[in-house]
Protein backbone atom coordinates (compact mmCIF):
# COMPACT_ATOMS: atom_id res chain seq x y z
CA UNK A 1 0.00 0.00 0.00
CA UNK A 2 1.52 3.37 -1.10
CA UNK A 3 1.47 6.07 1.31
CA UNK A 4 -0.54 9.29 0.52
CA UNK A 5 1.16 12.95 -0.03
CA UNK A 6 -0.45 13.73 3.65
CA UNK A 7 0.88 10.60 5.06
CA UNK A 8 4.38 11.69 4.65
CA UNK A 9 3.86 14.57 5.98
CA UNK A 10 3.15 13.54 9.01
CA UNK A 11 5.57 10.75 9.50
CA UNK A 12 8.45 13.25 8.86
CA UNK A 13 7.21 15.56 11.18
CA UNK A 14 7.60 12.43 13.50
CA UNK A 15 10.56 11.40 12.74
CA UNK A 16 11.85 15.31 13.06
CA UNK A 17 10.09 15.40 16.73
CA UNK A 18 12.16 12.12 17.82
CA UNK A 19 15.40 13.78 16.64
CA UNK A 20 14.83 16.56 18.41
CA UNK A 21 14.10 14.98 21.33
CA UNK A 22 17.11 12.46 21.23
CA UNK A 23 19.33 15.56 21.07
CA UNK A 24 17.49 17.10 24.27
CA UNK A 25 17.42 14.33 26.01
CA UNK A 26 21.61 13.84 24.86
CA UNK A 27 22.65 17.14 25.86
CA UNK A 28 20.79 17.30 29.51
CA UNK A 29 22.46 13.72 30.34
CA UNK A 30 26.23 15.33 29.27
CA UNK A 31 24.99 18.67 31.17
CA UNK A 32 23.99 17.18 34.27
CA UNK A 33 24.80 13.99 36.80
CA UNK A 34 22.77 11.10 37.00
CA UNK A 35 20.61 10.17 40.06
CA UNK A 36 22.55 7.90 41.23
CA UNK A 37 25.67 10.81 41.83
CA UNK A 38 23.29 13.20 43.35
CA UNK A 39 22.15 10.77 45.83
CA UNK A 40 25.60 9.31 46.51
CA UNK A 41 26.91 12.60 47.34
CA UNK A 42 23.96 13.40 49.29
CA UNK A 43 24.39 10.39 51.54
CA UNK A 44 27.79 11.36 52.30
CA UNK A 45 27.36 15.37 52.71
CA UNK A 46 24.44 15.75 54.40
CA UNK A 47 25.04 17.35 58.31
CA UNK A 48 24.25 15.73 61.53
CA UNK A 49 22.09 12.47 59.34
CA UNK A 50 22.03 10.53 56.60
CA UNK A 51 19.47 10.52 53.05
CA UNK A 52 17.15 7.75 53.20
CA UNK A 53 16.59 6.64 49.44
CA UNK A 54 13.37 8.76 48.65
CA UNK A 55 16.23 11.76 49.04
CA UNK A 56 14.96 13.59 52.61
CA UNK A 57 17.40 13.77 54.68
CA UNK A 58 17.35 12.44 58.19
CA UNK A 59 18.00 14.17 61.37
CA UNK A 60 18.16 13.91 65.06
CA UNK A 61 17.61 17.93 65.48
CA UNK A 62 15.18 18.14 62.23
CA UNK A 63 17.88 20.59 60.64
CA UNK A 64 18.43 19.21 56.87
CA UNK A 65 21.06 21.15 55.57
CA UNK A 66 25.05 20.58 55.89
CA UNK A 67 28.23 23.17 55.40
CA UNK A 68 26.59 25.11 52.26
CA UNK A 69 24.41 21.71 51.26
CA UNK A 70 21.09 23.62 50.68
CA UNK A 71 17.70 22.02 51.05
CA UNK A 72 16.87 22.61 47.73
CA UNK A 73 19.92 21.42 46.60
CA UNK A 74 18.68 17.52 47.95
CA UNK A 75 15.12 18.43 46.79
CA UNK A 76 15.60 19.62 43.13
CA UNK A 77 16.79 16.61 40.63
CA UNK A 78 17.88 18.75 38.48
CA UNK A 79 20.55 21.04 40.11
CA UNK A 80 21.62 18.93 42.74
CA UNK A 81 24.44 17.43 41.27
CA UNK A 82 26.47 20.34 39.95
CA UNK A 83 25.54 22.09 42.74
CA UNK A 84 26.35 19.52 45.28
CA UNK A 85 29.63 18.54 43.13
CA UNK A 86 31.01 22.20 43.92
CA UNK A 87 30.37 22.48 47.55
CA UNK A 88 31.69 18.88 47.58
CA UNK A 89 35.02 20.38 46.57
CA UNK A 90 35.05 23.95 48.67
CA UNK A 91 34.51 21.51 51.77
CA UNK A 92 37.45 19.25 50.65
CA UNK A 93 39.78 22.16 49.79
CA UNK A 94 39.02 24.23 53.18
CA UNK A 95 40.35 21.33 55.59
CA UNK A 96 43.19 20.30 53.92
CA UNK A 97 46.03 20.08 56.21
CA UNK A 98 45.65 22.08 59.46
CA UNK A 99 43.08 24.74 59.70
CA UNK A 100 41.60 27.08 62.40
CA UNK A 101 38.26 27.55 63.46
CA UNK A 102 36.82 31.25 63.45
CA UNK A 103 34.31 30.42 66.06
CA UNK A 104 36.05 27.57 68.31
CA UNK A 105 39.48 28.51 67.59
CA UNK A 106 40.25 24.95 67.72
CA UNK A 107 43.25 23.94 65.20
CA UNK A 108 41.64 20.62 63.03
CA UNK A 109 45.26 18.12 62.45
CA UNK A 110 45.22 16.69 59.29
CA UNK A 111 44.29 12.99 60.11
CA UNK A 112 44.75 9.88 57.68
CA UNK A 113 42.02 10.05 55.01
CA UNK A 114 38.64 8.50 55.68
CA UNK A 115 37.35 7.47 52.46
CA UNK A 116 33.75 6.98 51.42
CA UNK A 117 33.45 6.01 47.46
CA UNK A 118 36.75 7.50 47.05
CA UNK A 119 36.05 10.91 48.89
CA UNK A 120 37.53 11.88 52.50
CA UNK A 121 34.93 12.65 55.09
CA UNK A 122 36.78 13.44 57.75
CA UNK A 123 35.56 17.08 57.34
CA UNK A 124 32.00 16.08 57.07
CA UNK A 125 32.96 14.08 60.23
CA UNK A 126 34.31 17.36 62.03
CA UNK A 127 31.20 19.56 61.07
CA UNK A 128 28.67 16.68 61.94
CA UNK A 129 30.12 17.11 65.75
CA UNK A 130 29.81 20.72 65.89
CA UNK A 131 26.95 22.01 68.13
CA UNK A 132 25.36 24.12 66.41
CA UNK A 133 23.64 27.32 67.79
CA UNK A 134 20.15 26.01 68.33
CA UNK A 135 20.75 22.77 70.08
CA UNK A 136 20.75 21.69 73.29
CA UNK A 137 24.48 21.29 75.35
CA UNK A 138 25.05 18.76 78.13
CA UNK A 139 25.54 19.50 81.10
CA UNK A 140 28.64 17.68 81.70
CA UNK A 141 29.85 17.03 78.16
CA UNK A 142 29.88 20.69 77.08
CA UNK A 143 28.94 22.83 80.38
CA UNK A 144 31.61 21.03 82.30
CA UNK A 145 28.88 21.22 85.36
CA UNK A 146 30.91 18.80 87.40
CA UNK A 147 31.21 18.57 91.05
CA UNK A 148 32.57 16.06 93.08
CA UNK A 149 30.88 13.95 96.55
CA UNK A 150 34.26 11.86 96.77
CA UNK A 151 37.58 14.00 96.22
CA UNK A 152 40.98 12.94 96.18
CA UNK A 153 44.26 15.18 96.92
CA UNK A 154 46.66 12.75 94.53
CA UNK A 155 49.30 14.89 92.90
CA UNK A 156 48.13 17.92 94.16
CA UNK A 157 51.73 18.79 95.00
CA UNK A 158 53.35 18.68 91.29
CA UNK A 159 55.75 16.41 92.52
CA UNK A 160 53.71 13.64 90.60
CA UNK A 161 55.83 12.16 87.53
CA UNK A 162 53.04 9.79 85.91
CA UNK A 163 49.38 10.15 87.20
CA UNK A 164 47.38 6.45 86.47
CA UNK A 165 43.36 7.69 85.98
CA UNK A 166 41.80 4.99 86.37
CA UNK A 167 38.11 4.11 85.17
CA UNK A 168 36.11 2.21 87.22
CA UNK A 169 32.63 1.16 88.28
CA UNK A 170 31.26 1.80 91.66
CA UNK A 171 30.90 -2.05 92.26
CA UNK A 172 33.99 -2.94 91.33
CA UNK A 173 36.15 -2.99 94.41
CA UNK A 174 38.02 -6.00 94.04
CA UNK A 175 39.48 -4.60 90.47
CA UNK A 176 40.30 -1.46 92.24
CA UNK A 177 41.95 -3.34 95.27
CA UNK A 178 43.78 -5.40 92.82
CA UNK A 179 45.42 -2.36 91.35
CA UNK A 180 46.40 -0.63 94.87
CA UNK A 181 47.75 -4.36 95.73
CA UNK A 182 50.13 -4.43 92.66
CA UNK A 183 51.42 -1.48 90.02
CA UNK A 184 49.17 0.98 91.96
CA UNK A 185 51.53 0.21 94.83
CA UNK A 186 54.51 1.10 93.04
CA UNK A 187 54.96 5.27 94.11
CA UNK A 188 58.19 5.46 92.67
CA UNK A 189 60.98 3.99 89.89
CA UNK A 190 64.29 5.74 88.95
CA UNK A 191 63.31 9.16 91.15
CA UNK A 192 59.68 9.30 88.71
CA UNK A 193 56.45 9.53 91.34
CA UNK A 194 53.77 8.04 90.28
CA UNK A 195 49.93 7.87 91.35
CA UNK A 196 46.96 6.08 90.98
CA UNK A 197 43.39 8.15 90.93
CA UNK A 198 40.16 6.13 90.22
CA UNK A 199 36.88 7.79 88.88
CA UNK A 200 33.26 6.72 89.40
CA UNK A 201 29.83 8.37 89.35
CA UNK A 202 26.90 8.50 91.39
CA UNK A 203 25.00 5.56 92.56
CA UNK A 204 21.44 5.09 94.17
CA UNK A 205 22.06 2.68 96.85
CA UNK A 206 23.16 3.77 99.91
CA UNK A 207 25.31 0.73 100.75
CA UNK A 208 27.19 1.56 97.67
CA UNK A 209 27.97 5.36 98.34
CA UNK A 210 29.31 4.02 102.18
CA UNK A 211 31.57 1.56 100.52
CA UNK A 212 32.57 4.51 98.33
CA UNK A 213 33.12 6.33 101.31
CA UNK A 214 35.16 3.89 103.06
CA UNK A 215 37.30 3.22 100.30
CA UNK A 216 37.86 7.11 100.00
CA UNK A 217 38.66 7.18 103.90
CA UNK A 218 40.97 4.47 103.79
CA UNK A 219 43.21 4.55 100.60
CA UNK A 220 42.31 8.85 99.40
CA UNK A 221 42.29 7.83 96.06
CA UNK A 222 38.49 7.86 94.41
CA UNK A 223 37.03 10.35 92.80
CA UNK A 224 33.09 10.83 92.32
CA UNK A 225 31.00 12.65 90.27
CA UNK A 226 27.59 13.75 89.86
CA UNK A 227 26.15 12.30 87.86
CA UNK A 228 24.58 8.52 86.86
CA UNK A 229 27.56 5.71 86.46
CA UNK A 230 26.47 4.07 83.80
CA UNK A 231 28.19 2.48 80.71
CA UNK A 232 26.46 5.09 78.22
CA UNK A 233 27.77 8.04 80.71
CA UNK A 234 31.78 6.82 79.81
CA UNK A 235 31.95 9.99 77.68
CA UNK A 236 31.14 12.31 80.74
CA UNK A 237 33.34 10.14 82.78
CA UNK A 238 35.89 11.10 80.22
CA UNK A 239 35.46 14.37 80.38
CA UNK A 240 35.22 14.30 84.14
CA UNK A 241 38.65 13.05 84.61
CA UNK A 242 40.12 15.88 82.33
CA UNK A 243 38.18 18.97 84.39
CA UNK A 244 39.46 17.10 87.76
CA UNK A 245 42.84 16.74 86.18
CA UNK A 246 43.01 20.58 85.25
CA UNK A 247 41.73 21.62 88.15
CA UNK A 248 43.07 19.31 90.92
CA UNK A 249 46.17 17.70 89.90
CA UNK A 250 49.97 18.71 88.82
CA UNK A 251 51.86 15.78 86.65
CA UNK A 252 53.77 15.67 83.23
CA UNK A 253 51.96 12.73 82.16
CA UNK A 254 48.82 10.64 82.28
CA UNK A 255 48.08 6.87 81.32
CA UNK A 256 44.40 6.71 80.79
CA UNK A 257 43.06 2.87 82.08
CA UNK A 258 40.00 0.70 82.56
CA UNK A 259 40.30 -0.90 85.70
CA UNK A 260 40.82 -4.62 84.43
CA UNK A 261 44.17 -3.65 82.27
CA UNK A 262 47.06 -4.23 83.61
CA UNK A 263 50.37 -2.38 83.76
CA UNK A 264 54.05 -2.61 83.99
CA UNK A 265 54.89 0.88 85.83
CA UNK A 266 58.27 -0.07 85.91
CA UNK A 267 58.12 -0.49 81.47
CA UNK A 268 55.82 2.31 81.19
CA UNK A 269 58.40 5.03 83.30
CA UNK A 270 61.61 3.51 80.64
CA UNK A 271 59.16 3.94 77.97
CA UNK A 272 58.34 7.78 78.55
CA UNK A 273 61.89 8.83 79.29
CA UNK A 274 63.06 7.08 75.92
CA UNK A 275 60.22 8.47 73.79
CA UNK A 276 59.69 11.74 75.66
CA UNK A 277 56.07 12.45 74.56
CA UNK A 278 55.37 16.23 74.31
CA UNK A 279 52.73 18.34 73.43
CA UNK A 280 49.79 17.17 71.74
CA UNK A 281 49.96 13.54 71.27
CA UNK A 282 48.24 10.50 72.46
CA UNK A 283 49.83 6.95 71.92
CA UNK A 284 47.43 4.50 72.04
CA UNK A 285 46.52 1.34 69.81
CA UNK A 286 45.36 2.04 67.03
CA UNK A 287 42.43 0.75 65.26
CA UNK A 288 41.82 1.33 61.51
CA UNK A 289 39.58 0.35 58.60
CA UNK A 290 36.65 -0.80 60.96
CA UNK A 291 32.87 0.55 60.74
CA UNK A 292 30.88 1.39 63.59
CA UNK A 293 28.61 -1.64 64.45
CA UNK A 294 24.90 -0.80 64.15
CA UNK A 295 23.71 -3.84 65.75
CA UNK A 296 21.80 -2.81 68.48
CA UNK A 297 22.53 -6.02 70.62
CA UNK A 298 26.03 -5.02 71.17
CA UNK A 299 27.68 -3.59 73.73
CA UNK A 300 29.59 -1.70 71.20
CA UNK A 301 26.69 -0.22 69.50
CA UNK A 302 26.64 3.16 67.35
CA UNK A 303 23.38 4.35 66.31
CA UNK A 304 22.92 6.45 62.88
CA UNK A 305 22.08 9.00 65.09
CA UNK A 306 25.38 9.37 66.79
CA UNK A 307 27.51 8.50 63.60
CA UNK A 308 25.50 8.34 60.50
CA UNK A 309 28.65 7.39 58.32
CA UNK A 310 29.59 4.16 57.20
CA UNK A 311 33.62 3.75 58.05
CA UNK A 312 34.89 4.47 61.23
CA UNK A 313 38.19 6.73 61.09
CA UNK A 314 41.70 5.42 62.62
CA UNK A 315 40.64 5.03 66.54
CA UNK A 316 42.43 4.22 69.74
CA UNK A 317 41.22 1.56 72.00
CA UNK A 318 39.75 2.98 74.80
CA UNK A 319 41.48 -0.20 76.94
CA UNK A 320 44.65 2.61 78.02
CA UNK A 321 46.39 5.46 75.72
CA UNK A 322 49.60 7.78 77.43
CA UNK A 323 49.03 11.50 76.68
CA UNK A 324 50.24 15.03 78.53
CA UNK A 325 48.60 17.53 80.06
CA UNK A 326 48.72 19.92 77.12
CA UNK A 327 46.33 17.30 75.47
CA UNK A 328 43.79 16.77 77.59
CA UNK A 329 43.57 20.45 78.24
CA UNK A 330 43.28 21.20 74.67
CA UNK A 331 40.66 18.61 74.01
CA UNK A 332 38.57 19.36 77.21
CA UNK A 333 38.46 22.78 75.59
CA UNK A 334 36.92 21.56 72.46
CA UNK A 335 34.43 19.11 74.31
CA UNK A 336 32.81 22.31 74.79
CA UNK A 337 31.03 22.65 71.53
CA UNK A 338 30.54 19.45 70.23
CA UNK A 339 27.98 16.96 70.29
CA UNK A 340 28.73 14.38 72.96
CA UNK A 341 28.32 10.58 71.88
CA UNK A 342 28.21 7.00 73.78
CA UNK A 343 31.62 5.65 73.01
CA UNK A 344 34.09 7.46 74.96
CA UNK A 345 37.38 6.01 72.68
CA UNK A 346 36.00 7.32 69.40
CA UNK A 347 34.75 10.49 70.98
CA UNK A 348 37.92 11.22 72.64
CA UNK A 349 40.20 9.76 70.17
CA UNK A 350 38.57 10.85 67.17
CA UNK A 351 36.50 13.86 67.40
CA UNK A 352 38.09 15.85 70.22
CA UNK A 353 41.54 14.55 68.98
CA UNK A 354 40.43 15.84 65.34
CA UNK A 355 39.10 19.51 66.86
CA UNK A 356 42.52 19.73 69.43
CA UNK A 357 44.97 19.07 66.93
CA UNK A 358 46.19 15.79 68.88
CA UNK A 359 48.43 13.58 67.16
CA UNK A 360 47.29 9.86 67.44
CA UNK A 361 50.79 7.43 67.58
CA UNK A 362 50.20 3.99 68.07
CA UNK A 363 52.54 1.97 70.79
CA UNK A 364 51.60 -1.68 69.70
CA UNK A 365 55.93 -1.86 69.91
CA UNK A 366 54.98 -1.72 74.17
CA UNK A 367 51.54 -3.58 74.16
CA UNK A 368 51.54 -7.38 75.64
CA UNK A 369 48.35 -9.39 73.99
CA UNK A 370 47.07 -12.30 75.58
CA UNK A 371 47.28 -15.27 73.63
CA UNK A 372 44.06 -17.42 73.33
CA UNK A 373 44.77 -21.30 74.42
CA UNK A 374 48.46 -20.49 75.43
CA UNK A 375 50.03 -19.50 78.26
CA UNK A 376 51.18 -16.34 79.11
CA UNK A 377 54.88 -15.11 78.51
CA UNK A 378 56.34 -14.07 81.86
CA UNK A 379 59.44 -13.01 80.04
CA UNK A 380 57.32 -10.95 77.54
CA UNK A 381 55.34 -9.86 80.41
CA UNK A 382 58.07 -8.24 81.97
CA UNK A 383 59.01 -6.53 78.98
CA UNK A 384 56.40 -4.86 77.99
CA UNK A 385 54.61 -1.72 79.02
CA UNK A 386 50.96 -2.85 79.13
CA UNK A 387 48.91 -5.94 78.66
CA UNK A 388 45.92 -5.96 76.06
CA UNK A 389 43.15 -8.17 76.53
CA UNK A 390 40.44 -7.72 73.97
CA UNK A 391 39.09 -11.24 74.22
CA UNK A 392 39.09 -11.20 77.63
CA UNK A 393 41.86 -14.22 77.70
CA UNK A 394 44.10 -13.33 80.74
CA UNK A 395 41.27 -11.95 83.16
CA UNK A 396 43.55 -11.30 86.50
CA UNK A 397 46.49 -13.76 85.23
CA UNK A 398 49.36 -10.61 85.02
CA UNK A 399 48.20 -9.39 88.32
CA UNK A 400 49.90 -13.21 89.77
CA UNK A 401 52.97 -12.33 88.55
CA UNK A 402 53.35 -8.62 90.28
CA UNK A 403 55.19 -10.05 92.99
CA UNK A 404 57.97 -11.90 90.33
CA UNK A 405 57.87 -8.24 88.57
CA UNK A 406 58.44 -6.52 91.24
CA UNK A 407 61.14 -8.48 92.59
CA UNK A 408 62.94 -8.27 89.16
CA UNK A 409 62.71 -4.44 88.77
CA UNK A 410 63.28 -3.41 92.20
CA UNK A 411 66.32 -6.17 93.31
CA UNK A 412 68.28 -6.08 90.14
């Protein structure tokens, strides 16, 4: 069948229309990135929350925008990727290396890249932490509204070489009379003092506060605070021991513990005067290429809410860590203006460390781990600075040998 004059006619006008559109369609794909980009960047720029997949972004505070990441910028499909793109890369270039804070004053160190689909977020990591105007501080966290039921005068007198902060749970006497029974007992090694301080919080029971009490009364070395001991207050705990350290105590340096690690005081001194920490540094052992774990079963866990990224940066177990005053000063200082989160070690370690300018150096070369199914090295043991026990192997086994330590160190 032959096609009529008016027939063809129409079908080029057709044909013309699909060209047309083709090159349309062509020219906004070149012009513009795909979906997929927007939302990827989105996920990984958005402040204080993360973009579910119908793009809204989600936030503890209800506040949807980031550093320059617009509402509309998430909202319209079609200018959300160039526009996102850019502020993607004025982000980037304004924290690389070491930069200063207008409104904190806080120097940011350049830490190892955390990468997310190729792109560091250890800026977006910074700014997610900032308090911003409108939202809430904590009392303790940020206000520093400490005061203290149980005080201890410990190295009061700056005569203090190493100061040994211990935390520890109200109930857990026996740890803490396991310490003062071995290292804790130490006081001194080649003319270096050294001191043991342990912090709690508040408790309900009255049996509990007398024991505290006697304790206190007997040995001078607690410390109590105000508020609720409980394993999600660790961060104020943390913070705690730095405002009682500034304002109570006089010592060049301070080993951080949990009160079931054990220590070689007589290592840890020889360690110090080789390495001579100074400044801002913590050593500690570091943790890297781990993601925060969102199971909400674990002791461990992270909600989206507190970290809404996906890779955790380089972190230092929260087990023990050697740092100096000018450290814990600095980050105390910072802990005032940003938002406070359940796990002390990443907190400290990471997001005060990032704000301070504190230098993270792991001492794995001083670290003793517990083997699983073996015996423990006495000969390693007495080497070493500190014992690491992640899988909760040794239990009390180093504290039996004090005696053979002590001995060694003290009679040699």
């Amino acid at each position: 069948m032959t096609c009529t004059s008016q027939q063809r006619h129409v079908f080029t006008i057709a044909l013309l229309l699909c060209v047309c559109l083709y090159i349309y369609i062509s020219a906004w794909a070149i012009k513009y990135p795909s979906t997929w980009k927007r939302d990827t960047v989105c996920r990984v720029t958005v402040n204080h929350g993360v973009v579910n997949d119908g793009g809204n972004a989600v936030h503890p505070s209800g506040d949807i925008s980031s550093r320059g990441v617009e509402k509309d910028d998430i909202l319209n499909t079609r200018t959300a990727g160039k526009k996102l793109k850019d502020k993607w890369s004025t982000i980037i270039t304004s924290s690389t290396g070491a930069t200063t804070s207008p409104k904190t004053k806080t120097r940011m160190t350049s830490f190892p890249p955390t990468l997310v689909r190729g792109k560091d977020i250890t800026p977006l990591i910074s700014e997610f932490f900032q308090l911003k105007t409108n939202e809430t501080k904590d009392d303790f966290v940020n206000l520093h509204k400490y005061r203290f039921s149980i005080d201890s005068k410990r190295c009061r007198s700056g005569s203090t070489f190493l100061a040994i902060i211990v935390h520890s749970a109200p109930g857990n006497t026996q740890k803490r009379n396991l310490i003062r029974e071995t290292f804790g007992s130490t006081g001194s090694y080649k003319n270096r003092n050294t001191t043991v301080v342990f912090m709690v919080a508040a408790v309900k029971q009255q049996r509990a506060q007398d024991s505290l009490q006697y304790e206190s009364q007997r040995y001078g070395d607690v410390v109590q605070g105000n508020f609720p001991d409980s394993y999600k207050n660790l961060v104020r705990k943390h913070i705690m021991a730095m405002h009682w350290f500034k304002y109570r105590c006089k010592a060049k340096y301070i080993l951080k513990l949990d009160d079931d690690t054990f220590v070689n005081p007589y290592r840890i001194i020889d360690h110090i005067l080789k390495a001579e920490p100074q400044g801002l540094t913590i050593e500690c052992k570091l943790v890297q290429g781990e993601g925060p774990i969102r199971n909400k079963r674990s002791k461990w866990h992270t909600p989206e809410s507190e970290y809404p990224f996906s890779v955790l940066p380089p972190f230092c177990i929260g087990f023990a860590y050697l740092t100096t005053p000018e450290s814990w000063a600095a980050m105390y200082k910072v802990s005032e203006t940003n938002r406070p989160m359940s796990m002390d070690d990443l907190y400290v370690s990471v997001v005060l460390a990032m704000k301070a300018g504190v230098q993270r150096r792991d001492f794995s070369n001083i670290l003793v781990h517990c083997p699983r199914n073996k015996t423990l090295d006495y000969t390693e043991l007495n080497k070493k600075a500190i014992v690491i026990d992640r899988g909760a192997y040794c239990g009390s086994i180093p504290f039996k040998h004090w005696r053979q330590i002590q001995y060694d160190n003290e009679h040699w």
